[in-house]
Protein backbone atom coordinates (compact mmCIF):
# COMPACT_ATOMS: atom_id res chain seq x y z
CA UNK A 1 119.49 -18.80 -60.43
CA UNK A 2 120.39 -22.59 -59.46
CA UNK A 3 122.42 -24.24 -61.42
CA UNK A 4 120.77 -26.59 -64.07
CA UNK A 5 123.75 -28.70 -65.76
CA UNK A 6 126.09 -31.29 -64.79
CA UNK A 7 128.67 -30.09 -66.39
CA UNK A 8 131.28 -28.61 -64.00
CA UNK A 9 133.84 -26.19 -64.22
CA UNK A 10 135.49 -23.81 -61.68
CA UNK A 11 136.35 -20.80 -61.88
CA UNK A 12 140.00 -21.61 -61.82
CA UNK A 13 138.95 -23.64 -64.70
CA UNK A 14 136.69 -21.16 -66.53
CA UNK A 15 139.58 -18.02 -65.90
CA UNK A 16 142.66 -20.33 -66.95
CA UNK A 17 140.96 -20.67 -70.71
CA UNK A 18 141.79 -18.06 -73.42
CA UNK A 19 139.04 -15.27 -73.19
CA UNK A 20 139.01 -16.36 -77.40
CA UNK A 21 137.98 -20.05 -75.69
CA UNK A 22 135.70 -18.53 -73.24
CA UNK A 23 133.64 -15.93 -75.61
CA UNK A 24 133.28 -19.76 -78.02
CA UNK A 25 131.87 -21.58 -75.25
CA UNK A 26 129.42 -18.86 -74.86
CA UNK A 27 128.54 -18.17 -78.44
CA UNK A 28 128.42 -21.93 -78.63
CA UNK A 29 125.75 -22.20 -76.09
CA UNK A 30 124.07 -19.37 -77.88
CA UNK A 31 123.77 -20.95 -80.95
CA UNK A 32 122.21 -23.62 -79.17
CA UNK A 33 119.83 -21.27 -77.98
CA UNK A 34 119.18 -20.08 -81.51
CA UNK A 35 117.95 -23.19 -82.66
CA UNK A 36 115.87 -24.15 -79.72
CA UNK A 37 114.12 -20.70 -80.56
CA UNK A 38 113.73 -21.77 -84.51
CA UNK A 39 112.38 -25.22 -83.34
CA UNK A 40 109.84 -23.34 -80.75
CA UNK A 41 111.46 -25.51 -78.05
CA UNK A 42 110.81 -22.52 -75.60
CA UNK A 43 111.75 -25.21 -72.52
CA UNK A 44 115.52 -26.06 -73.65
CA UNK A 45 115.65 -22.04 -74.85
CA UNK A 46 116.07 -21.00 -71.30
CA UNK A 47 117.97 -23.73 -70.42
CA UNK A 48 120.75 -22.82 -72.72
CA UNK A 49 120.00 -19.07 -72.16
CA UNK A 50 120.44 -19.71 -68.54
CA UNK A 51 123.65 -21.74 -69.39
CA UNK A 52 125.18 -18.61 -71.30
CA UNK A 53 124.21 -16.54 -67.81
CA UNK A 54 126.47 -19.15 -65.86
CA UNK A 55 129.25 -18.87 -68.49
CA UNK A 56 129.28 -14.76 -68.36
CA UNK A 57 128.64 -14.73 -64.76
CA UNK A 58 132.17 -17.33 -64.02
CA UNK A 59 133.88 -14.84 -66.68
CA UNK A 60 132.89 -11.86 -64.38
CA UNK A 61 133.81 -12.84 -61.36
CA UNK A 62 137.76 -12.47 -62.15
CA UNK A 63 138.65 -9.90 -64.47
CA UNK A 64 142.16 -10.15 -64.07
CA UNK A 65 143.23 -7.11 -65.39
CA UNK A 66 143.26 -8.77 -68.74
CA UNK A 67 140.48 -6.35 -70.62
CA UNK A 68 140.38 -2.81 -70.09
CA UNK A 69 136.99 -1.32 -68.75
CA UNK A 70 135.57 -0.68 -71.98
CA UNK A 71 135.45 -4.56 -72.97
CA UNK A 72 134.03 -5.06 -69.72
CA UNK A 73 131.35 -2.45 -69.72
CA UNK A 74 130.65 -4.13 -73.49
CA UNK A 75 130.27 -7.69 -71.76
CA UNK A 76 128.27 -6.52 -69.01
CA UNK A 77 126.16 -4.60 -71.36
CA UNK A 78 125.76 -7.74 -73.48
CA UNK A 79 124.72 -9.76 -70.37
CA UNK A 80 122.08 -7.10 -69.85
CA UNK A 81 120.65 -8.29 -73.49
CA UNK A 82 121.20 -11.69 -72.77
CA UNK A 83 119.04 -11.14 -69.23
CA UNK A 84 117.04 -9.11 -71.97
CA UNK A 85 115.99 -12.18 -74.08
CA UNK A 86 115.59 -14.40 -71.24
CA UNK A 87 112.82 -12.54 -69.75
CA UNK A 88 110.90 -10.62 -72.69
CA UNK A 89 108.82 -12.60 -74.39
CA UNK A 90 108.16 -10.42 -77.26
CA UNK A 91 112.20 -10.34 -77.65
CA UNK A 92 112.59 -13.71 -78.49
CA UNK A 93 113.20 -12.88 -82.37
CA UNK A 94 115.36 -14.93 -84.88
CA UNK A 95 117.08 -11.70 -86.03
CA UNK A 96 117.84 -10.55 -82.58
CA UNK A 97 119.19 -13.92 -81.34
CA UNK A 98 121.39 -13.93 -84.85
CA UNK A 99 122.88 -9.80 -83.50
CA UNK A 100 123.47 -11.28 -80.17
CA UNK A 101 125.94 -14.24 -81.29
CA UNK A 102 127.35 -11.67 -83.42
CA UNK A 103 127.88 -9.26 -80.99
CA UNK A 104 129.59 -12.20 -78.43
CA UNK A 105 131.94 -12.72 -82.05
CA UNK A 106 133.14 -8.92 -81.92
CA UNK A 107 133.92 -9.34 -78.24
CA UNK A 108 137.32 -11.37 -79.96
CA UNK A 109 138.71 -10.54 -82.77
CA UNK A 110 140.35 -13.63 -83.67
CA UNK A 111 136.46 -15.29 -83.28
CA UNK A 112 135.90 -14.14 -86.73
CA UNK A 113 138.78 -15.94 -88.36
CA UNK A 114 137.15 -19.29 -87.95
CA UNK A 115 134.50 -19.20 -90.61
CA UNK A 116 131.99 -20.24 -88.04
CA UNK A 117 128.12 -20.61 -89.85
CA UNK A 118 125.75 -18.84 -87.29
């Protein structure tokens, strides 16, 4: 997948945020996606869903030792629904876009303590 955005960020970058910051950015981008979807923009969809792709993919490639293999089989298993959406056609549903932010929120706990509107 090339990459599609200006905006640039290394992966010293990317890996020196909070995973809190990190799993924001993403659900931030996913949102984005979410209304794209609601305004049938189908175009700027997979842009952004491509975007959150780039965002797990930079998360992935350092671990750290900072989540035990649990969270990390969750987030990989979450980038599998995100890979999911991007390719299905018939999975491109409101309700299913509104699970998958969610499910990014969960990854954090503290994510839920900012009274975000999805």
């Amino acid at each position: 997948m090339k990459k599609i955005y200006d905006q640039k960020i290394s992966l010293e970058k990317w890996n020196s945020m909070p995973m809190e910051k990190r799993i924001l950015n993403i659900v931030s981008e996913l949102v984005r996606a979410k209304g794209c979807l609601s305004d049938g923009a189908t175009d700027y969809l997979r842009l952004s869903l491509e975007r959150v792709l780039e965002l797990m993919d930079l998360t992935t490639c350092e671990w750290s030792g900072e989540r035990t293999f649990s969270w990390r089989h969750e987030f990989l298993r979450l980038r599998e629904a995100v890979c999911q959406f991007y390719v299905d056609e018939d999975a491109k549903t409101m309700p299913d876009m509104i699970n998958l932010v969610h499910a990014f929120l969960d990854m954090e706990p503290g994510c839920h303590n900012l009274g975000l509107q999805i």
